[in-house]
N, C-alpha and C. Protein backbone atom coordinates (compact mmCIF):
# COMPACT_ATOMS: atom_id res chain seq x y z
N UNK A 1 0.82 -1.19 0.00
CA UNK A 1 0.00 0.00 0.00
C UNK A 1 0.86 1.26 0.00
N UNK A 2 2.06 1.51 0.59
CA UNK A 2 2.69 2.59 1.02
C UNK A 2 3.34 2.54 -0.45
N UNK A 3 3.82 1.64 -1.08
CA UNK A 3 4.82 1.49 -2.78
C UNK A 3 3.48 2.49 -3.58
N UNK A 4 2.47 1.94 -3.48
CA UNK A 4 1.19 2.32 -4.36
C UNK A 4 1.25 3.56 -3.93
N UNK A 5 0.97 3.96 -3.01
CA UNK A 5 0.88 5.70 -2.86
C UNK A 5 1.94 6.11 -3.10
N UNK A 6 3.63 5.83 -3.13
CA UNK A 6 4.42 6.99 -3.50
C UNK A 6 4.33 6.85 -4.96
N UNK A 7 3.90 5.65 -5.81
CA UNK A 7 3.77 6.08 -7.20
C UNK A 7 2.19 6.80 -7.52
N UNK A 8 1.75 7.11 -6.64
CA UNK A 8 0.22 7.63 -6.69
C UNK A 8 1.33 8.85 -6.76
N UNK A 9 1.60 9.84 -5.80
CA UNK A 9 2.31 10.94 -5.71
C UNK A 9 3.38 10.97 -6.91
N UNK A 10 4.19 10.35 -6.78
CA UNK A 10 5.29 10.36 -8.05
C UNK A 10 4.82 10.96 -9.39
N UNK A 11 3.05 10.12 -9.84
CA UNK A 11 2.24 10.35 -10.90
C UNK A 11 2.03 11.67 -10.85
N UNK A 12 1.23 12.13 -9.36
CA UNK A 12 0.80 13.55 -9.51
C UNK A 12 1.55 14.32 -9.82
N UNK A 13 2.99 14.45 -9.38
CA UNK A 13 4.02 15.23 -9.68
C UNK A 13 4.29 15.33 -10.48
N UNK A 14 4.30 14.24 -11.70
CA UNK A 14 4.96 14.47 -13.01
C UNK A 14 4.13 15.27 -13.24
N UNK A 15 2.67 15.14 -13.16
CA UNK A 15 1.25 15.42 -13.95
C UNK A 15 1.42 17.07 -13.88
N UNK A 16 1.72 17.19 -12.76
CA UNK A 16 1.57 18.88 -12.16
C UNK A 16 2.84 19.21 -12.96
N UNK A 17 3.92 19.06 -12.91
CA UNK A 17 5.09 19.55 -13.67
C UNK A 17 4.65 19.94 -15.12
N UNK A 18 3.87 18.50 -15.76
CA UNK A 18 3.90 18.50 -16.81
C UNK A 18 2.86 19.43 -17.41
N UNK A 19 1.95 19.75 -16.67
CA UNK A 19 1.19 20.54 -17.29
C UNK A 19 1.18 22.47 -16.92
N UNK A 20 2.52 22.27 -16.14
CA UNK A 20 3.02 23.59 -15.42
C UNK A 20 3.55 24.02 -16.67
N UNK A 21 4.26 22.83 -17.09
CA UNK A 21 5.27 23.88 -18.23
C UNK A 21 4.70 23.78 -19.40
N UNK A 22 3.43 23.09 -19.47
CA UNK A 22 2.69 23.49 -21.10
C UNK A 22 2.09 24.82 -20.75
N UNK A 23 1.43 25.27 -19.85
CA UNK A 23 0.60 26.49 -19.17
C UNK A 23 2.04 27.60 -19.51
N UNK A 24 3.30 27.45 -19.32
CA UNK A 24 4.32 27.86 -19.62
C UNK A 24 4.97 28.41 -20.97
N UNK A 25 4.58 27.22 -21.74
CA UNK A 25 4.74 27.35 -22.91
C UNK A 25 4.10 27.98 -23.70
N UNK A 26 2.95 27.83 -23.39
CA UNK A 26 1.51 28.54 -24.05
C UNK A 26 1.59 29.91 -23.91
N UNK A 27 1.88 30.57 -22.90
CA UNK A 27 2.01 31.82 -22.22
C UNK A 27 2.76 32.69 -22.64
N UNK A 28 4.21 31.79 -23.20
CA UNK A 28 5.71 32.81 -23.75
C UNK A 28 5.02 33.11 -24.82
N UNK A 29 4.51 31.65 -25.89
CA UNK A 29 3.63 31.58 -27.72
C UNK A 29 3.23 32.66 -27.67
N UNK A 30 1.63 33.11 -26.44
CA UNK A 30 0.92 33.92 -26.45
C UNK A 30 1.64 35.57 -26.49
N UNK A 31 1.97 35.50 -25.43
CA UNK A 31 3.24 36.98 -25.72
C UNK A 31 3.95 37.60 -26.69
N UNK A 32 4.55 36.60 -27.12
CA UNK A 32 5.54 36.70 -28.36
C UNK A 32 4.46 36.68 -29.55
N UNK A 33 3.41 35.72 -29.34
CA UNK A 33 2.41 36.42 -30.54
C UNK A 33 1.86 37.78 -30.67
N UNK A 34 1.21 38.20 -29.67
CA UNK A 34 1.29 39.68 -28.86
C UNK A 34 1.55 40.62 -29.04
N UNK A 35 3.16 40.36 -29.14
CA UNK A 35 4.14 41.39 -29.76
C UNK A 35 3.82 41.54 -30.96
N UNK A 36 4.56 40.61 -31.60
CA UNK A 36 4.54 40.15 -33.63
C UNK A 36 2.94 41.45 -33.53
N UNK A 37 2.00 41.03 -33.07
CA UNK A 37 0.59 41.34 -33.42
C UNK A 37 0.56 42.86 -33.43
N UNK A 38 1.29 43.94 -32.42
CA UNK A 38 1.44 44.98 -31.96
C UNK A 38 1.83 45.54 -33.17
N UNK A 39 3.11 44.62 -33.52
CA UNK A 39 4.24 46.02 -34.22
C UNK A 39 3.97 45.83 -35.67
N UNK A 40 2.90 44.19 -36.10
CA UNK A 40 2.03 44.49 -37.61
C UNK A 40 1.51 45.60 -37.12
N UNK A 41 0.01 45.78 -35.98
CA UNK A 41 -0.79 46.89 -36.47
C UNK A 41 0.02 48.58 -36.46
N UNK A 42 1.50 48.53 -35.87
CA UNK A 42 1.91 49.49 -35.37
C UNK A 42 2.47 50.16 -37.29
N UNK A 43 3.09 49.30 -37.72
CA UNK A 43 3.17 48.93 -39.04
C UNK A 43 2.59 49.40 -40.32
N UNK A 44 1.03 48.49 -39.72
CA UNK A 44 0.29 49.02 -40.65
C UNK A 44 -0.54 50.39 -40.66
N UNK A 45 -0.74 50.70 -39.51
CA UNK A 45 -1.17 52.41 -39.16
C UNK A 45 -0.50 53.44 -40.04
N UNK A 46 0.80 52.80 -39.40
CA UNK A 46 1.89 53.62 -40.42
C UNK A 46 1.98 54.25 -41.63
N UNK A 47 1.75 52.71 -42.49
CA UNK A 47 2.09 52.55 -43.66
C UNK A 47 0.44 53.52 -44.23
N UNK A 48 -0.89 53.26 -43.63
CA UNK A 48 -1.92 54.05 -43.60
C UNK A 48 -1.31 55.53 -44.15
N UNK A 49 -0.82 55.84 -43.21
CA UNK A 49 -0.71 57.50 -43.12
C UNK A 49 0.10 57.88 -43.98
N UNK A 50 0.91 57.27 -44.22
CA UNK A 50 1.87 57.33 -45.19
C UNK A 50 1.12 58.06 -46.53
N UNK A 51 0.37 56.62 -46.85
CA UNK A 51 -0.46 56.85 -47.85
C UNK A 51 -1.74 57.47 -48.47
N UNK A 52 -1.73 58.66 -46.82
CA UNK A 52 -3.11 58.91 -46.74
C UNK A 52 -2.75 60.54 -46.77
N UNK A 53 -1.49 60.55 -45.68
CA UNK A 53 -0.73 62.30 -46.24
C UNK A 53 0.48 62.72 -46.50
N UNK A 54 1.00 61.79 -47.58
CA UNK A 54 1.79 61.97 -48.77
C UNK A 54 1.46 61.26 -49.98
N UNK A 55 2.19 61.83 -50.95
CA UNK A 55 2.15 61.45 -52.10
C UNK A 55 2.75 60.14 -52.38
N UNK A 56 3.20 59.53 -51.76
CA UNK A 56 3.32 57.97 -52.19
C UNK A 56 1.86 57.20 -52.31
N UNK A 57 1.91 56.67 -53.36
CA UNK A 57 0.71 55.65 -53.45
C UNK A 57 0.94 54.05 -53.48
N UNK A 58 1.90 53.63 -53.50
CA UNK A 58 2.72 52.41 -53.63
C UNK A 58 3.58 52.11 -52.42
N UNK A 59 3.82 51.40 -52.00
CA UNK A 59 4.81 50.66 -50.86
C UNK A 59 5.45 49.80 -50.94
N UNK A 60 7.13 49.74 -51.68
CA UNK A 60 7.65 48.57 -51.37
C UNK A 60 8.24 47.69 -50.74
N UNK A 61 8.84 48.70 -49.73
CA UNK A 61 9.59 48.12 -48.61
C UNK A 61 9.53 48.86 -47.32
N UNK A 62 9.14 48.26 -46.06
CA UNK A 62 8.86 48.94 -44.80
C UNK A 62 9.77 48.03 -44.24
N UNK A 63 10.85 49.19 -42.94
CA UNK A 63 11.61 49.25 -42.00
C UNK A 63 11.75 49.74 -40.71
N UNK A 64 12.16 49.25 -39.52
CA UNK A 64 11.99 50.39 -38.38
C UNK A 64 12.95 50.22 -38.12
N UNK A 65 13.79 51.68 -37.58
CA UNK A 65 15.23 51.80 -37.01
C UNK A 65 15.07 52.42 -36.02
N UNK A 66 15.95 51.78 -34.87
CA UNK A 66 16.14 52.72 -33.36
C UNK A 66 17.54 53.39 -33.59
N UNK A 67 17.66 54.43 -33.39
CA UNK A 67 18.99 55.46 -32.31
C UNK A 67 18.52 55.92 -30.98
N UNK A 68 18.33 56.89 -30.93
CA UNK A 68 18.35 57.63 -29.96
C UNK A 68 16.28 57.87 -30.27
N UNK A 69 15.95 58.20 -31.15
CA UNK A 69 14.39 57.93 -31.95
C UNK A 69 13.87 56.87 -32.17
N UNK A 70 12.54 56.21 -32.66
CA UNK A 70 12.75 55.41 -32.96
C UNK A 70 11.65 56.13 -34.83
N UNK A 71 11.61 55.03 -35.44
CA UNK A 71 11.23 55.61 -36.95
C UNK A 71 10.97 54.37 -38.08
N UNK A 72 9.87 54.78 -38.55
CA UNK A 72 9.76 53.83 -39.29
C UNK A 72 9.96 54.26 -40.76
N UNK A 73 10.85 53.51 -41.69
CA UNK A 73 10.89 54.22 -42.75
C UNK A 73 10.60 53.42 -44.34
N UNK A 74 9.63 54.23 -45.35
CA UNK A 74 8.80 53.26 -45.89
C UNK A 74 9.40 53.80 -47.59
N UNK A 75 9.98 52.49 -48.33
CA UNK A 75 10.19 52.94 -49.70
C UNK A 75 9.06 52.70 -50.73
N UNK A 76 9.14 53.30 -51.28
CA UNK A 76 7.33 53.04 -52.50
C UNK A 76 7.81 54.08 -53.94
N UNK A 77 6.76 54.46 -54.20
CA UNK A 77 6.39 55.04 -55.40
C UNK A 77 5.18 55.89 -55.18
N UNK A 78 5.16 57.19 -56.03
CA UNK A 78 4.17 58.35 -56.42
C UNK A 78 3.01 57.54 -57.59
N UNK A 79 2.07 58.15 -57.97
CA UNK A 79 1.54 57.77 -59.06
C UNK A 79 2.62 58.02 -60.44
N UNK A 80 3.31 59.02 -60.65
CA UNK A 80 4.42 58.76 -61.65
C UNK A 80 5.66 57.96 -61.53
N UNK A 81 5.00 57.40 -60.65
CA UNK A 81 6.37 55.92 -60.85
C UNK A 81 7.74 56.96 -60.04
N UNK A 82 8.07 57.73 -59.56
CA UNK A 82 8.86 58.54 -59.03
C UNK A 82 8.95 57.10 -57.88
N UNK A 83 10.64 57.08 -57.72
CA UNK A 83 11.09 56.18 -56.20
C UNK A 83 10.45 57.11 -55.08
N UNK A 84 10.34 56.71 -54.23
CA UNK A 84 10.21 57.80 -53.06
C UNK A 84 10.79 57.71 -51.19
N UNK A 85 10.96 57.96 -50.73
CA UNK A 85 11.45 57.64 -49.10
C UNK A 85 10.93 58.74 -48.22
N UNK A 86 9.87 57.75 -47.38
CA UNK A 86 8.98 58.20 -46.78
C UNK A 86 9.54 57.49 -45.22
N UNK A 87 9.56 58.96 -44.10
CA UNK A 87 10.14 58.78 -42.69
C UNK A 87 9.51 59.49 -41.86
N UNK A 88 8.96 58.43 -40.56
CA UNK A 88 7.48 58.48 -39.84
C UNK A 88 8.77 58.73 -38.51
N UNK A 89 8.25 59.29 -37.68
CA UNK A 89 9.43 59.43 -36.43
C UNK A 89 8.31 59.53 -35.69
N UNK A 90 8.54 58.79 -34.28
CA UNK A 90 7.59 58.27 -33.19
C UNK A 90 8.00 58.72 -31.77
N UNK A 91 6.96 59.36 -31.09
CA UNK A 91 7.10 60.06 -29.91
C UNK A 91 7.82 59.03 -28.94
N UNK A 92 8.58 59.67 -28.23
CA UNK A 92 9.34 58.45 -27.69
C UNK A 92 8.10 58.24 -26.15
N UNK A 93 7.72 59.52 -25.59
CA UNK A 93 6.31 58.94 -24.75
C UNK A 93 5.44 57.97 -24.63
N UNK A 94 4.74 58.66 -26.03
CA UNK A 94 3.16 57.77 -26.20
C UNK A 94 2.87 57.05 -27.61
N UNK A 95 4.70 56.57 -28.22
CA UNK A 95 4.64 55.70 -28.89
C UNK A 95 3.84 55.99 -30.27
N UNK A 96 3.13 57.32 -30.58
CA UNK A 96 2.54 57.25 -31.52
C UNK A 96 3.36 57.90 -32.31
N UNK A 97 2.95 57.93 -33.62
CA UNK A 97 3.95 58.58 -34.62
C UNK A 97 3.30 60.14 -34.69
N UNK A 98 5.00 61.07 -34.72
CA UNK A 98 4.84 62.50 -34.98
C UNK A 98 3.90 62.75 -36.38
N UNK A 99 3.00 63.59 -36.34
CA UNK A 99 2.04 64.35 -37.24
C UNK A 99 3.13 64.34 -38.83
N UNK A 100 4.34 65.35 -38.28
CA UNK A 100 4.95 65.55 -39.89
C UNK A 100 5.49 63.83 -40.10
N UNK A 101 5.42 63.49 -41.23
CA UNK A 101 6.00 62.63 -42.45
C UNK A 101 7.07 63.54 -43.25
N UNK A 102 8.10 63.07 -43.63
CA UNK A 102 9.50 63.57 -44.02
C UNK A 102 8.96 62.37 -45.11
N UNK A 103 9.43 62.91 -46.56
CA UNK A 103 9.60 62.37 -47.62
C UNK A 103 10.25 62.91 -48.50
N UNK A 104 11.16 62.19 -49.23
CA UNK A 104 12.37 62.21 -50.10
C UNK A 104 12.38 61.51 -51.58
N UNK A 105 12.61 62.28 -52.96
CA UNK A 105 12.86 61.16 -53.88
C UNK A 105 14.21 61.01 -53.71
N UNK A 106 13.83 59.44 -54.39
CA UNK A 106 14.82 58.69 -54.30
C UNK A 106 16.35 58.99 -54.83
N UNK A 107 15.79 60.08 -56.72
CA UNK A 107 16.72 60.21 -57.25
C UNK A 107 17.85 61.02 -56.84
N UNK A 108 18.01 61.58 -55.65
CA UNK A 108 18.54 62.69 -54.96
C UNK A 108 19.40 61.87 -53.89
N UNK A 109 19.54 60.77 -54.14
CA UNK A 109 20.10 59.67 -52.95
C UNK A 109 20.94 58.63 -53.69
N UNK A 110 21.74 58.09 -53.53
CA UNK A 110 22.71 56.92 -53.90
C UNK A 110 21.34 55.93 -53.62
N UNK A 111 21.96 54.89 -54.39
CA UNK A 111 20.48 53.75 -54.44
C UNK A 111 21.60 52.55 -53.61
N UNK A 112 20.27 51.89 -53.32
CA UNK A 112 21.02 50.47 -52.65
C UNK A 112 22.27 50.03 -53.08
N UNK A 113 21.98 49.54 -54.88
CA UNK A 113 22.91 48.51 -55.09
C UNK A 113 23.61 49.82 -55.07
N UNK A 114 24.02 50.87 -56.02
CA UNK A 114 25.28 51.76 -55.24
C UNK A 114 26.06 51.56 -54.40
N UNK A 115 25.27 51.54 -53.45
CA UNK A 115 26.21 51.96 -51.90
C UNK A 115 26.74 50.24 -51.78
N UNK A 116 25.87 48.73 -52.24
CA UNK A 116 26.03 48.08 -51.91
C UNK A 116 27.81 47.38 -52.63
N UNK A 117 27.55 48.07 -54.16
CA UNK A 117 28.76 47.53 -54.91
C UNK A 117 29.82 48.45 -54.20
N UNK A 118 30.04 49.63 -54.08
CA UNK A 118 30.78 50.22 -53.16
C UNK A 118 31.31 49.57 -51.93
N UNK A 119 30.53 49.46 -51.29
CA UNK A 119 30.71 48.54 -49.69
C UNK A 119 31.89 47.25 -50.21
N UNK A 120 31.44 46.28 -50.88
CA UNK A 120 32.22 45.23 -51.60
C UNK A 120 33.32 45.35 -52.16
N UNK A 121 33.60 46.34 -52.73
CA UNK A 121 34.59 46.57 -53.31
C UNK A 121 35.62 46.52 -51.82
N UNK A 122 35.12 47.56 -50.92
CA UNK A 122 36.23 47.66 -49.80
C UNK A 122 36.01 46.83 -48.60
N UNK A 123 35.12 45.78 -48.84
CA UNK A 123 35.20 44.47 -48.03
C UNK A 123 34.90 42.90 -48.46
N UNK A 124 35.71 42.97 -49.62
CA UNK A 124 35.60 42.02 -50.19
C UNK A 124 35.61 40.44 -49.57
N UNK A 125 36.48 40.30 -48.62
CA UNK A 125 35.77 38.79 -47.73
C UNK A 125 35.22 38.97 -46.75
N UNK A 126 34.37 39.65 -46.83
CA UNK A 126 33.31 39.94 -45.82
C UNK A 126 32.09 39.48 -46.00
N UNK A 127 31.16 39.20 -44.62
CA UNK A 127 29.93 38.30 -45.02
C UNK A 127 28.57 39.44 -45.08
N UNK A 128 28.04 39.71 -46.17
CA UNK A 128 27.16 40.21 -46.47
C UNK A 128 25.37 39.26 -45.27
N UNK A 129 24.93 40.47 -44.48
CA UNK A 129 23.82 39.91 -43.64
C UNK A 129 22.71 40.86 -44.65
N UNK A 130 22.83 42.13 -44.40
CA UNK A 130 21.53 42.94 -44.59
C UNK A 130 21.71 44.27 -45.27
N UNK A 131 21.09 44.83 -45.41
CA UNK A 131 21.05 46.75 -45.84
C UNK A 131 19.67 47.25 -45.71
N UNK A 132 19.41 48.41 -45.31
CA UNK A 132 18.05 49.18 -44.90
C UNK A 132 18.51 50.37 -44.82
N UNK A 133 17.80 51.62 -45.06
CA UNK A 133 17.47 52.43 -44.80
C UNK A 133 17.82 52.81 -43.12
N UNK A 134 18.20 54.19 -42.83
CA UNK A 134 18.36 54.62 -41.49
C UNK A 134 17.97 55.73 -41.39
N UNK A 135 18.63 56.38 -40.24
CA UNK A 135 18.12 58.22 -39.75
C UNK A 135 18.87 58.34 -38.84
N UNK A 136 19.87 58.88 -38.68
CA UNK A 136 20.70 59.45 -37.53
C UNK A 136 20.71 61.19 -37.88
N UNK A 137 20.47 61.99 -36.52
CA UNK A 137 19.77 63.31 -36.33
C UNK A 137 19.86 64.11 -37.67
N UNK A 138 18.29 63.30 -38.40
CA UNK A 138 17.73 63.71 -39.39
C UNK A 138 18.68 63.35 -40.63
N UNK A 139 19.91 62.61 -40.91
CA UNK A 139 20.49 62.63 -41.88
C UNK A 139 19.94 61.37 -42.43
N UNK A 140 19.83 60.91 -43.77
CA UNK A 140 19.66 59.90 -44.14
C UNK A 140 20.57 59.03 -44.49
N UNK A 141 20.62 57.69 -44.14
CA UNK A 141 21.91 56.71 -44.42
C UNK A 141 21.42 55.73 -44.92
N UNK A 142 22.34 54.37 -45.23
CA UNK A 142 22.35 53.44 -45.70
C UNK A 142 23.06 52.29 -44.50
N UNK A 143 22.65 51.81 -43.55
CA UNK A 143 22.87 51.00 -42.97
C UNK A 143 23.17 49.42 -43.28
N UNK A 144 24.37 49.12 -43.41
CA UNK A 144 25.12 48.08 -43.82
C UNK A 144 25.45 46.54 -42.63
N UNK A 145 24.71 45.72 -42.63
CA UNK A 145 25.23 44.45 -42.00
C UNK A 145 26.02 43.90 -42.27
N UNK A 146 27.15 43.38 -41.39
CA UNK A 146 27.77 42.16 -42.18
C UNK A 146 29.18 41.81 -40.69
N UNK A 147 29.55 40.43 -41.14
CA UNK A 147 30.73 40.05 -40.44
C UNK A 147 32.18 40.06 -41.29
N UNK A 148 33.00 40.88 -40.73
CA UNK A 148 34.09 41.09 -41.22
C UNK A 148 35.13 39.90 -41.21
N UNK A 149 36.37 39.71 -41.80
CA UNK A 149 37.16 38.56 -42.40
C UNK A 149 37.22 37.82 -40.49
N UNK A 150 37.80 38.78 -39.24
CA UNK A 150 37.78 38.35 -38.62
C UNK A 150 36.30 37.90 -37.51
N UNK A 151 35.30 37.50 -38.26
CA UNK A 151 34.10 37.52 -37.71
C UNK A 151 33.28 38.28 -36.37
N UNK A 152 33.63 39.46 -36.53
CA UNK A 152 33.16 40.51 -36.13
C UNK A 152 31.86 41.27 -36.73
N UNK A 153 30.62 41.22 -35.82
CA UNK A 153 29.61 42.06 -36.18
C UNK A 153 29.63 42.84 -36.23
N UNK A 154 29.34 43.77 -37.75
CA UNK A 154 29.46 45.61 -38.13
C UNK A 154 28.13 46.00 -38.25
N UNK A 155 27.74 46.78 -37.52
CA UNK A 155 26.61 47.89 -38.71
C UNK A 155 27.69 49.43 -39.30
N UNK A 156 27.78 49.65 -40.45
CA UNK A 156 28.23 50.41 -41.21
C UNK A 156 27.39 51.24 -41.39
N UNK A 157 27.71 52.81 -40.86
CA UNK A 157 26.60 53.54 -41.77
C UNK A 157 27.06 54.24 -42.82
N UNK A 158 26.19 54.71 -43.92
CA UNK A 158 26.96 55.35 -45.26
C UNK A 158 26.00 56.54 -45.35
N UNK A 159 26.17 57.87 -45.83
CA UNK A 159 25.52 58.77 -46.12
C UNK A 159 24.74 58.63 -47.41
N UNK A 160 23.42 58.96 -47.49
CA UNK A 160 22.46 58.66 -48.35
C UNK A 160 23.03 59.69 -49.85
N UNK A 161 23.24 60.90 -49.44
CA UNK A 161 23.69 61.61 -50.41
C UNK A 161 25.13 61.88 -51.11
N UNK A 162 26.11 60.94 -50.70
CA UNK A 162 27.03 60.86 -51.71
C UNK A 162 28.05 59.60 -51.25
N UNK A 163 27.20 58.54 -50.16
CA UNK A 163 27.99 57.31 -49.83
C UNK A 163 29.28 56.97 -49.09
N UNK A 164 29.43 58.63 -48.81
CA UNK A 164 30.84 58.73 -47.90
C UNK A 164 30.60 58.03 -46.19
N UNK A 165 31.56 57.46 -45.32
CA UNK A 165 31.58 56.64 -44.16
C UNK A 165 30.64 57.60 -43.29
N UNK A 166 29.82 57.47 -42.50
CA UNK A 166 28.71 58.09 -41.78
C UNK A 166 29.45 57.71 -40.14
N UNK A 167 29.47 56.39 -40.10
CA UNK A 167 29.90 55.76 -38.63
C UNK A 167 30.03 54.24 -38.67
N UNK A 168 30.68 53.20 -38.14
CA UNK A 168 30.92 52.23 -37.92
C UNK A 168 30.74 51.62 -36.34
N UNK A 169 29.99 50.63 -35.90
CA UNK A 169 29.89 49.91 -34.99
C UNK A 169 29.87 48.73 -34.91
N UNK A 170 31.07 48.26 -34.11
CA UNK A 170 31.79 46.69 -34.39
C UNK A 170 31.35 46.23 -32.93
N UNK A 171 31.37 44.70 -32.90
CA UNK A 171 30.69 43.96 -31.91
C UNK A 171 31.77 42.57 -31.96
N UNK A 172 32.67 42.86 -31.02
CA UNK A 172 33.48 41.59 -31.12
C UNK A 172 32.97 40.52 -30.54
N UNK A 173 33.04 39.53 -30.99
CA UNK A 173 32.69 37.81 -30.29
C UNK A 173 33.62 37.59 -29.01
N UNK A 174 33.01 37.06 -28.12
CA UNK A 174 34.04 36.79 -26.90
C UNK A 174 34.00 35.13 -26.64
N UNK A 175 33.28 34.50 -27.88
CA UNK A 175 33.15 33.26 -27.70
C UNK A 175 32.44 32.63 -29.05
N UNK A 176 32.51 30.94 -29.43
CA UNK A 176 31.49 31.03 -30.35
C UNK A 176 30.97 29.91 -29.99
């Protein structure tokens, strides 16, 4: 009788564990869905206004960058097919986005692959991660990912208007 009850208990325990950490699991899903769910509608508001008071009518690529601001910044097109760069900057308070929209054509800017064949040229075994759009106090850049020969994480920034070095921030590995 006493064998039977500690596997009576033994059972409950697993039982309770086991359903502690699905209640667990479920909970982080839920959150982390949560989020994801937030920063679509935060996203799509955005991309709304965008298109509601400026002249972009098209959207091809949406980004958000933190510095010291945070900003969401949206590439598209006018009804004349004009590139365009459209930059939403968000109260750092109450999270909503500032009234003015900042918009830019494109043709007045070095374009991606530009800045990107540039970049290559002067880091040629280097591991290409990403490129986006940026904003450091109000300037426009070209923000560059990548791990350098000695596998070091860079963000590179480049100036939007003639591709010259903006700033560099390296992230050494202390382990792998």
């Amino acid at each position: 009788m006493n064998q039977s009850n500690n596997q009576l208990y033994k059972n409950i325990f697993i039982t309770v564990i086991l359903i502690s950490f699905i209640i667990l699991i479920i909970g982080i899903l839920s959150y982390m869905l949560n989020i994801e769910k937030k920063h679509s509608e935060s996203f799509n508001h955005t991309k709304q206004k965008v298109i509601d008071d400026t002249e972009m009518t098209t959207i091809t690529n949406m980004y958000s960058f933190q510095e010291s601001e945070f900003y969401h910044i949206f590439l598209g097109e006018n009804e004349a097919k004009d590139n365009l760069i459209s930059v939403v900057q968000f109260d750092k308070e109450k999270e909503n986005p500032i009234d003015k929209i900042k918009t830019y054509e494109q043709k007045d800017f070095i374009s991606q692959k530009s800045i990107l064949d540039q970049w290559s040229e002067t880091c040629d075994r280097c591991k290409f991660i990403k490129i986006q759009p940026a904003i450091i106090d109000d300037i426009l850049l070209w923000e560059i990912t990548y791990n350098d020969v000695e596998d070091n994480y860079l963000l590179a920034y480049y100036l939007m208007t003639n591709g010259e070095d903006f700033e560099k921030l390296k992230f050494k590995r202390n382990f792998n």
